[in-house]
PDB file of N, CA and C in Angstrom:
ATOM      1  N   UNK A   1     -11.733 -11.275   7.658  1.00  0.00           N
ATOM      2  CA  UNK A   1     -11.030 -12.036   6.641  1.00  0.00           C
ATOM      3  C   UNK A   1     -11.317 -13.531   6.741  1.00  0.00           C
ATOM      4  N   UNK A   2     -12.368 -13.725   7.299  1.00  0.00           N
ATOM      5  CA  UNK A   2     -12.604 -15.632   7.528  1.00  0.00           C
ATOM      6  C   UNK A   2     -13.377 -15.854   6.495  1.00  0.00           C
ATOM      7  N   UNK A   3     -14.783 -14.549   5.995  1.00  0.00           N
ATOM      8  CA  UNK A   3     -15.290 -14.981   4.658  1.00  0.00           C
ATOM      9  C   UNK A   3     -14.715 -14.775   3.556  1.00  0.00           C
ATOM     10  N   UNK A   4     -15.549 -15.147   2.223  1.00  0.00           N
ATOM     11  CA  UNK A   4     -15.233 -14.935   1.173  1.00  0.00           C
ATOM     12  C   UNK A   4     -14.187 -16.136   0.544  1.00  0.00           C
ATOM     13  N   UNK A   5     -13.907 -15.760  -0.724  1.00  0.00           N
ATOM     14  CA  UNK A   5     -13.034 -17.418  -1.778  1.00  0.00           C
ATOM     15  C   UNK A   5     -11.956 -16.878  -1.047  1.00  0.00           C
ATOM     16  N   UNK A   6     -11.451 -18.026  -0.971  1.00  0.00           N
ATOM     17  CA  UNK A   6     -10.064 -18.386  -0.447  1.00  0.00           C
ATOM     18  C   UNK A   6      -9.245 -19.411  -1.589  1.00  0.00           C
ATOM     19  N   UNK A   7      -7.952 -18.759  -2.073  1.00  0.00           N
ATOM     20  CA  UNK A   7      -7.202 -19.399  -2.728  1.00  0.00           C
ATOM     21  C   UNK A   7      -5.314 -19.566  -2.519  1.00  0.00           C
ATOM     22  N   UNK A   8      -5.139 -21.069  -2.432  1.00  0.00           N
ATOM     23  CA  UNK A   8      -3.803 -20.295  -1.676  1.00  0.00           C
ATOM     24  C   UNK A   8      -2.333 -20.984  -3.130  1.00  0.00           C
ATOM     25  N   UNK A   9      -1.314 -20.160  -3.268  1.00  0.00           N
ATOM     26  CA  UNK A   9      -0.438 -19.838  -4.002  1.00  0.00           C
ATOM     27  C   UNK A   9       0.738 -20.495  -3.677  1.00  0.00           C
ATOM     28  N   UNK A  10       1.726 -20.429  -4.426  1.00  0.00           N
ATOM     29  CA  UNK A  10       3.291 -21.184  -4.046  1.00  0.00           C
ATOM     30  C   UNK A  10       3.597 -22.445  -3.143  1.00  0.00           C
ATOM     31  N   UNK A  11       2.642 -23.113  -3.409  1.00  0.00           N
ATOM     32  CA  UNK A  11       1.952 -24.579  -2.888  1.00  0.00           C
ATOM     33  C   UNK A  11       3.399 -25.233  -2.762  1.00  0.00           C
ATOM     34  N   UNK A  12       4.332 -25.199  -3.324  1.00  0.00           N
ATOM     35  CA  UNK A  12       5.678 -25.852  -3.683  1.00  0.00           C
ATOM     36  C   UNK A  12       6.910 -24.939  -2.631  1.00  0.00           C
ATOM     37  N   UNK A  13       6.456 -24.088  -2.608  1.00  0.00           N
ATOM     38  CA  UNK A  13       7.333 -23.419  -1.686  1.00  0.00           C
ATOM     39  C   UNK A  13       7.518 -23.733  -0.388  1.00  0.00           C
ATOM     40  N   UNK A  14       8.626 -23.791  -0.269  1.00  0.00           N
ATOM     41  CA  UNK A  14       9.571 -24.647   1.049  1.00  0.00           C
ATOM     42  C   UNK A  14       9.378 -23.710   2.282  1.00  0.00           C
ATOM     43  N   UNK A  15       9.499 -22.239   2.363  1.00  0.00           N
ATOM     44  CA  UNK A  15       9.133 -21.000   2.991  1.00  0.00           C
ATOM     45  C   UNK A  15       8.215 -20.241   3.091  1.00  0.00           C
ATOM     46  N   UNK A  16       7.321 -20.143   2.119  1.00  0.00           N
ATOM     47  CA  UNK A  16       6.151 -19.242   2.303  1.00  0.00           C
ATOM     48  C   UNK A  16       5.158 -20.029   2.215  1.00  0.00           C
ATOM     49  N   UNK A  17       4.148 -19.370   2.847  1.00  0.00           N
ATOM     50  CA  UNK A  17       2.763 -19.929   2.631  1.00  0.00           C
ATOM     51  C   UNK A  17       1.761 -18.717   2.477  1.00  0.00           C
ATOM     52  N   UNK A  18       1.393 -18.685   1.180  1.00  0.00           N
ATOM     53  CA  UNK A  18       1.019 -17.670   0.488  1.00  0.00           C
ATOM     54  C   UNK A  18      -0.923 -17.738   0.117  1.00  0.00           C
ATOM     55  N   UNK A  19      -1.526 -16.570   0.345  1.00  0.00           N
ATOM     56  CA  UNK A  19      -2.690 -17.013  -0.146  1.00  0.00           C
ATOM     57  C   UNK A  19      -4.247 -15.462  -0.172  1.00  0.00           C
ATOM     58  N   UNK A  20      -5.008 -15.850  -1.061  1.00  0.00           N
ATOM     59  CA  UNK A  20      -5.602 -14.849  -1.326  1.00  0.00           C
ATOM     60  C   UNK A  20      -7.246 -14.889  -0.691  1.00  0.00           C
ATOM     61  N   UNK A  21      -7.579 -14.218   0.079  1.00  0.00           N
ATOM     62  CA  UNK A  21      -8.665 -14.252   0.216  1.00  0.00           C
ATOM     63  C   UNK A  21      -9.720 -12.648  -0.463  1.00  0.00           C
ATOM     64  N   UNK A  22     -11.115 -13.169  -1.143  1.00  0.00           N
ATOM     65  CA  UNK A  22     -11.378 -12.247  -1.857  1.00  0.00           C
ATOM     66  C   UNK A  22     -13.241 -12.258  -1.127  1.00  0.00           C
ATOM     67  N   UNK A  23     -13.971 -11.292  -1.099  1.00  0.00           N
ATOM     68  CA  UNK A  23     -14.987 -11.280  -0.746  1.00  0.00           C
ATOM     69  C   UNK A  23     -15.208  -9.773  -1.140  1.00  0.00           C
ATOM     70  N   UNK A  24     -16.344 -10.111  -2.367  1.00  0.00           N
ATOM     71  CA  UNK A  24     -17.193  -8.409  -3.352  1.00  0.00           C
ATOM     72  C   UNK A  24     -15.852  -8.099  -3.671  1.00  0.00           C
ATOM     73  N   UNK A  25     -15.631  -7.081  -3.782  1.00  0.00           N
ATOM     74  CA  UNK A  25     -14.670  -6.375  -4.722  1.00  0.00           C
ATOM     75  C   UNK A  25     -13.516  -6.136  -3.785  1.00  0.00           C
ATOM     76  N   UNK A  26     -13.052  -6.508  -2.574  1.00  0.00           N
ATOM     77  CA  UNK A  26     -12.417  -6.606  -1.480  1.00  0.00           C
ATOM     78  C   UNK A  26     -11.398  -7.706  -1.729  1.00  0.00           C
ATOM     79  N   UNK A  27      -9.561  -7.877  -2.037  1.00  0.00           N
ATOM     80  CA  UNK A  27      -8.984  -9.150  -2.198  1.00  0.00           C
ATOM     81  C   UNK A  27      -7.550  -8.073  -1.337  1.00  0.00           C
ATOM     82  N   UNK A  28      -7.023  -9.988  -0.315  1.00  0.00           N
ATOM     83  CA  UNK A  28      -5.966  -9.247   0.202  1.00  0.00           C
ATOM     84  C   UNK A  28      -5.269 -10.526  -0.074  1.00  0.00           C
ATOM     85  N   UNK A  29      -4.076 -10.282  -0.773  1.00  0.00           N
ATOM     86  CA  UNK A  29      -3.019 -11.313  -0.168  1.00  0.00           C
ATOM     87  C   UNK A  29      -2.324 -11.458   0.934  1.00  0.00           C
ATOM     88  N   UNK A  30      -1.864 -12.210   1.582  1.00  0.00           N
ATOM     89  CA  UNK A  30      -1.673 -13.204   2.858  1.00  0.00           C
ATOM     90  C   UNK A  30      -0.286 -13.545   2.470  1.00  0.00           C
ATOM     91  N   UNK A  31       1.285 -12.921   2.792  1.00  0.00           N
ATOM     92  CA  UNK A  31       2.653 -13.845   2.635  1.00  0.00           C
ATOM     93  C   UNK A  31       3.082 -14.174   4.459  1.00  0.00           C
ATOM     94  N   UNK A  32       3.300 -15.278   4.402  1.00  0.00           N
ATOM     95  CA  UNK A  32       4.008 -16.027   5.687  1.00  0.00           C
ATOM     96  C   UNK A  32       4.967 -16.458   5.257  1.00  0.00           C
ATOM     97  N   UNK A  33       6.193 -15.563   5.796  1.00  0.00           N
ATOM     98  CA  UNK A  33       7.496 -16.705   5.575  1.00  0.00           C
ATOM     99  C   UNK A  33       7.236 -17.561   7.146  1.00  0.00           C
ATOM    100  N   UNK A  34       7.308 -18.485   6.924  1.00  0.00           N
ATOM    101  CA  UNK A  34       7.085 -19.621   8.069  1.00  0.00           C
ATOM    102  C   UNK A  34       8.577 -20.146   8.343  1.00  0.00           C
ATOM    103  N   UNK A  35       9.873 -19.667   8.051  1.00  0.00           N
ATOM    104  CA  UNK A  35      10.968 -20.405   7.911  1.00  0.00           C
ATOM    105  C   UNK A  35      12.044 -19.354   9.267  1.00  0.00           C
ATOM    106  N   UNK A  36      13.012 -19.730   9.220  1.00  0.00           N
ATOM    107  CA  UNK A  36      13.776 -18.927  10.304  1.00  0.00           C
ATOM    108  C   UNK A  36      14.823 -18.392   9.381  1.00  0.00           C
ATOM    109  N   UNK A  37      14.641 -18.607   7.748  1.00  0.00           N
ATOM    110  CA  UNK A  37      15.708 -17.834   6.751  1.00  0.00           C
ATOM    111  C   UNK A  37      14.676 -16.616   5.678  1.00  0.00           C
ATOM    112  N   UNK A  38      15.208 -15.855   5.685  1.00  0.00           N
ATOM    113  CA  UNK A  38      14.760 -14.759   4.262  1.00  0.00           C
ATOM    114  C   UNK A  38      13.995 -15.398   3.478  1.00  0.00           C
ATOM    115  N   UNK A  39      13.071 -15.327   2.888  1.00  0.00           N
ATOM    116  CA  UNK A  39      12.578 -15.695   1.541  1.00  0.00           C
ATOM    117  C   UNK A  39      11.979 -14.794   0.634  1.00  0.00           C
ATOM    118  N   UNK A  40      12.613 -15.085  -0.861  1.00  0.00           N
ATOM    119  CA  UNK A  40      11.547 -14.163  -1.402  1.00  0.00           C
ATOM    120  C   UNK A  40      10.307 -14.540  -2.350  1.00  0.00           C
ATOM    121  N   UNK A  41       9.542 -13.879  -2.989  1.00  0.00           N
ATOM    122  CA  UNK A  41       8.621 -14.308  -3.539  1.00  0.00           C
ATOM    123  C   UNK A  41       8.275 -13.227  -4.691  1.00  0.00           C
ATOM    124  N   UNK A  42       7.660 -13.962  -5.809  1.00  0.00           N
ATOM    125  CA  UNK A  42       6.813 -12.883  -6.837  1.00  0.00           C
ATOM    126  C   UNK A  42       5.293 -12.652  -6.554  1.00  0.00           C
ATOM    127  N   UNK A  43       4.994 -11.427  -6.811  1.00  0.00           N
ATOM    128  CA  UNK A  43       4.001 -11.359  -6.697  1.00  0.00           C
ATOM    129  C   UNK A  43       2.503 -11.992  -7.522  1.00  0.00           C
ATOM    130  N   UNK A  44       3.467 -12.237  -8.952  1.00  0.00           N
ATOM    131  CA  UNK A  44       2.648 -12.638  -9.771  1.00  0.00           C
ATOM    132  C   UNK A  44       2.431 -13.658  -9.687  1.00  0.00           C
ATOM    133  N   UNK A  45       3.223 -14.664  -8.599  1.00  0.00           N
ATOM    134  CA  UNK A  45       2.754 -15.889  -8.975  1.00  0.00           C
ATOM    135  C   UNK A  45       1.902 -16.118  -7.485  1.00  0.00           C
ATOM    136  N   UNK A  46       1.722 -15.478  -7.109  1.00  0.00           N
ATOM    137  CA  UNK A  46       0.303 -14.889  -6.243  1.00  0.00           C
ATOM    138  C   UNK A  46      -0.688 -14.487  -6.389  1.00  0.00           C
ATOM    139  N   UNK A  47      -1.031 -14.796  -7.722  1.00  0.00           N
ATOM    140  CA  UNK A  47      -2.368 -13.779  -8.030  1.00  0.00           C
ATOM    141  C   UNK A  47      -2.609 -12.568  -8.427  1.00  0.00           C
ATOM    142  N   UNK A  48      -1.622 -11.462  -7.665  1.00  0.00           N
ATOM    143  CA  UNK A  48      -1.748 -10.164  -8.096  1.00  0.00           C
ATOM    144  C   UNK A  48      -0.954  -9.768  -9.044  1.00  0.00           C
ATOM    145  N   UNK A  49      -1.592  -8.715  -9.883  1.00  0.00           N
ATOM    146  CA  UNK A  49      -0.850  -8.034 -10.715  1.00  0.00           C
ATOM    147  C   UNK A  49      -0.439  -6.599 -10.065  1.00  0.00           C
ATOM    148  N   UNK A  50      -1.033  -5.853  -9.105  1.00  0.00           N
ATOM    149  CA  UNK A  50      -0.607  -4.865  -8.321  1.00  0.00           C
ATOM    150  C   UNK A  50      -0.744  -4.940  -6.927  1.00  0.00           C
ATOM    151  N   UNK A  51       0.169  -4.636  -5.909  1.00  0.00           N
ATOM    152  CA  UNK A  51      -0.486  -4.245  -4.961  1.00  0.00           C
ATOM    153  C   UNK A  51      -0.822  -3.180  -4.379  1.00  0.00           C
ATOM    154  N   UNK A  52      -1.935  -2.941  -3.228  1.00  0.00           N
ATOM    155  CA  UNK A  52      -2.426  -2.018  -2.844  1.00  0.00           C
ATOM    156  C   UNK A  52      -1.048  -1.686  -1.725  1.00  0.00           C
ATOM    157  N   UNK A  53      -2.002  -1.203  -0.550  1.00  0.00           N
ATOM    158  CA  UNK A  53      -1.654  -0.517   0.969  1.00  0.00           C
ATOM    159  C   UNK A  53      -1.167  -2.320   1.711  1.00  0.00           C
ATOM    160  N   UNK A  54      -0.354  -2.290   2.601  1.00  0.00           N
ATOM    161  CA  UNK A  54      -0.183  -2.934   3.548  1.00  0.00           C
ATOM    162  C   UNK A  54      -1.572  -3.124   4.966  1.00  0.00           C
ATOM    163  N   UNK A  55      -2.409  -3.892   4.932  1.00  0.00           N
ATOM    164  CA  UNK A  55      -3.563  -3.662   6.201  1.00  0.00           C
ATOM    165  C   UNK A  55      -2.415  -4.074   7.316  1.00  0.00           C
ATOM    166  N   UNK A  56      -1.777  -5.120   7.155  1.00  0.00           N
ATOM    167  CA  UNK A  56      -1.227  -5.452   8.463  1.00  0.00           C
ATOM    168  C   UNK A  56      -0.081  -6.178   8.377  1.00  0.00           C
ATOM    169  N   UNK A  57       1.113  -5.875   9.242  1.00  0.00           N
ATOM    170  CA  UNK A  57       2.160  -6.719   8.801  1.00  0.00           C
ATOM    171  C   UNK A  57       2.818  -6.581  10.651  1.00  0.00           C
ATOM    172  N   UNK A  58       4.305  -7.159  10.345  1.00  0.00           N
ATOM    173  CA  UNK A  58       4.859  -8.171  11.719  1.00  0.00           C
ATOM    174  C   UNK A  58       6.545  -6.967  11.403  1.00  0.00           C
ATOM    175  N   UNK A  59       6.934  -6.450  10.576  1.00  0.00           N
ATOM    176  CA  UNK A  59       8.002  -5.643   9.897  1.00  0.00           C
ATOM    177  C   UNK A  59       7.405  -4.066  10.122  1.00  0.00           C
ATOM    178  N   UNK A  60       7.827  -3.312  10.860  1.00  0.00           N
ATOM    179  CA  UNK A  60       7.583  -1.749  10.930  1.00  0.00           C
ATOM    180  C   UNK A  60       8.425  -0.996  10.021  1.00  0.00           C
ATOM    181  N   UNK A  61       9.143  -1.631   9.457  1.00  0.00           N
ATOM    182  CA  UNK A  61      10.234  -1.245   8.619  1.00  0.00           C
ATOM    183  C   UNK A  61       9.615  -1.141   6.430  1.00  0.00           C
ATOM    184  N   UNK A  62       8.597  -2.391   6.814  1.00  0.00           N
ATOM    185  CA  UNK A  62       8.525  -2.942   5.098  1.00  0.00           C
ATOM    186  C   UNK A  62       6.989  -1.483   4.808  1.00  0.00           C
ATOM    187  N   UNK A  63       8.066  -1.168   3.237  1.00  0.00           N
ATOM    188  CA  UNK A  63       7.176  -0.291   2.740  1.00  0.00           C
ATOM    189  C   UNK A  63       6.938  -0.710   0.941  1.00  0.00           C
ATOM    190  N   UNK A  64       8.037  -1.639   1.116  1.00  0.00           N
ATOM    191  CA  UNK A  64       8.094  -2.001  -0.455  1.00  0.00           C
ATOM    192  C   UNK A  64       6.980  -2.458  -1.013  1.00  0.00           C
ATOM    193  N   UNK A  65       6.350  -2.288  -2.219  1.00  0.00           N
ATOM    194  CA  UNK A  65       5.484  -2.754  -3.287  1.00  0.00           C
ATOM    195  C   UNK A  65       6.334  -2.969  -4.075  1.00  0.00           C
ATOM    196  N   UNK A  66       7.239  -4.300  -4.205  1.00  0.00           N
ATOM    197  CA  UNK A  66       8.120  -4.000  -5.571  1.00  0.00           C
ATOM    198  C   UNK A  66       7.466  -5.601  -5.888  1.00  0.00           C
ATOM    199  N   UNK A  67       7.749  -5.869  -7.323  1.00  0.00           N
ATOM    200  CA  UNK A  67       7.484  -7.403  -7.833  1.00  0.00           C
ATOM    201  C   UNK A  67       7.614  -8.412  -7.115  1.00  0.00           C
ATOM    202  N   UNK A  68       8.878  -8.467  -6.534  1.00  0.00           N
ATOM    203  CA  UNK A  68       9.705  -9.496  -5.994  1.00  0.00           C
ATOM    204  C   UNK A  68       9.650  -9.063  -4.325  1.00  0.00           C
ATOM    205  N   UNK A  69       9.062  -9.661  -3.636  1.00  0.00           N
ATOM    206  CA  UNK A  69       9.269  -9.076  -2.214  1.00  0.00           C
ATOM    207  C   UNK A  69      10.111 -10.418  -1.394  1.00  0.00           C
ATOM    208  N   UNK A  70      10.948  -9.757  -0.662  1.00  0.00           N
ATOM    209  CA  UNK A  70      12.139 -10.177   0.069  1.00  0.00           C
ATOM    210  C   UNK A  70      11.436 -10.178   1.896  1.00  0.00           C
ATOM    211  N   UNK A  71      11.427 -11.218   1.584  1.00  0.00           N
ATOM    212  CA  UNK A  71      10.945 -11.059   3.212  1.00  0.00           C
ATOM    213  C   UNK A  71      11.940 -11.971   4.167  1.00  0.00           C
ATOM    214  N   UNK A  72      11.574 -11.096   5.722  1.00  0.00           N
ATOM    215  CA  UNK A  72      12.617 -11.874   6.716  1.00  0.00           C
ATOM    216  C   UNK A  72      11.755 -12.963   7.339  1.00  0.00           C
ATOM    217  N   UNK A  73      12.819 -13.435   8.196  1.00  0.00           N
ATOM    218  CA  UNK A  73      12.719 -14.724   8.555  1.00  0.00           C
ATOM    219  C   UNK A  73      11.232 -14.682   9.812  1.00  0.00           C
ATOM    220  N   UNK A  74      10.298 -15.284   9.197  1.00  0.00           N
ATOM    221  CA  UNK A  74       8.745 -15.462  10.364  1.00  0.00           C
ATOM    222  C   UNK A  74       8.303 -13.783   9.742  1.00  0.00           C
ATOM    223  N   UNK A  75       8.854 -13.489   8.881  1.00  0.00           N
ATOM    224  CA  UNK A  75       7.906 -11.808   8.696  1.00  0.00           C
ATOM    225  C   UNK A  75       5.959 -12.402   8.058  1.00  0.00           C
ATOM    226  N   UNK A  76       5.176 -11.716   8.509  1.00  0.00           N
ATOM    227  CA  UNK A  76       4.248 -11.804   7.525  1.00  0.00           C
ATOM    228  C   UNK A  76       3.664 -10.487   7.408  1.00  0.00           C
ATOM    229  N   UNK A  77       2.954 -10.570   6.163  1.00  0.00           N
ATOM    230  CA  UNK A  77       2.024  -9.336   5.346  1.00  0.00           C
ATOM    231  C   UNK A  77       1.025  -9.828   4.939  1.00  0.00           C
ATOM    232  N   UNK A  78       0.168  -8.244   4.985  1.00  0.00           N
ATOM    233  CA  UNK A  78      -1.083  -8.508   4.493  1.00  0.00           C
ATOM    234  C   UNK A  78      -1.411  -7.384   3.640  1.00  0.00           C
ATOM    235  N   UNK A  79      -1.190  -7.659   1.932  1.00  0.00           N
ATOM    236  CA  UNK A  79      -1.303  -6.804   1.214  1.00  0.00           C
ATOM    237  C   UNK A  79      -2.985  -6.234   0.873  1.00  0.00           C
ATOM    238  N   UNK A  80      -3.321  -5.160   0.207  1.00  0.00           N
ATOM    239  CA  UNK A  80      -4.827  -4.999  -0.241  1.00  0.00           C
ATOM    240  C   UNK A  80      -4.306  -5.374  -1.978  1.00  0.00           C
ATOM    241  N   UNK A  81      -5.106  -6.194  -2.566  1.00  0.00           N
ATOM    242  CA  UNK A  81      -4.326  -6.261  -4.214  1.00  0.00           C
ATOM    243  C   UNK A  81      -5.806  -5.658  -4.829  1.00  0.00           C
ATOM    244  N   UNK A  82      -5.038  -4.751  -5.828  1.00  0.00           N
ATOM    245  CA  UNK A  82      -5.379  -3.583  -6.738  1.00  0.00           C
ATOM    246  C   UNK A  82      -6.171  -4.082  -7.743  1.00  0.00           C
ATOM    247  N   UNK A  83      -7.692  -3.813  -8.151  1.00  0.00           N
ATOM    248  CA  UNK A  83      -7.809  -4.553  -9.391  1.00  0.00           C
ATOM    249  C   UNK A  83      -7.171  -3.940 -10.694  1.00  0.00           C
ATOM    250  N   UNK A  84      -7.347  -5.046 -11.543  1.00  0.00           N
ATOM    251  CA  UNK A  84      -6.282  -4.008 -12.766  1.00  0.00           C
ATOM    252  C   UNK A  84      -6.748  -2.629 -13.334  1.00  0.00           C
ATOM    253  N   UNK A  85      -5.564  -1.832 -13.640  1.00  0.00           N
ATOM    254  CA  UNK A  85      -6.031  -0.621 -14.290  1.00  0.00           C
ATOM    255  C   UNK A  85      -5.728   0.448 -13.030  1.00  0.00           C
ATOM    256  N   UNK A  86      -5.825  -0.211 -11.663  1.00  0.00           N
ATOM    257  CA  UNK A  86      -5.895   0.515 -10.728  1.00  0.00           C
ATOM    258  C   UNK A  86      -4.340   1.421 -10.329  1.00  0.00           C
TER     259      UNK A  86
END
């Protein structure tokens, strides 16, 4: 995940630090809540319109793909995002 475009999201956000890295037909989003409170986030304003599988996350618990993901405090994920149609 070091190659390929790198673009990063919710630039304004006080808690997350959000961001997409894409290389060939391969794109994963990247959420860091960096904060010691909950945060949540849309997905759409991340770039994706779906997401895939989870590659890797810090939560043994998170299974959600929902719009709006609720994350805990220092959780991070690493989504696979779906191209459309998918």
């Amino acid at each position: 995940m070091i190659y390929g475009q790198f673009e990063t999201y919710l630039d304004q956000h006080e808690q997350i630090y959000a961001y997409t890295r894409t290389l060939g037909e391969e794109s994963w989003l990247v959420l860091l809540n960096i904060s010691e409170q909950p945060a949540a986030c849309n997905i759409a304003d991340c770039g994706a319109e779906k997401l895939g599988d989870i590659v890797i996350g810090n939560n043994a618990d998170r299974t959600n793909r929902e719009t709006i993901i609720e994350m805990l405090p220092y959780e991070a994920i690493v989504y696979r995002v779906l191209k459309r149609g998918l």
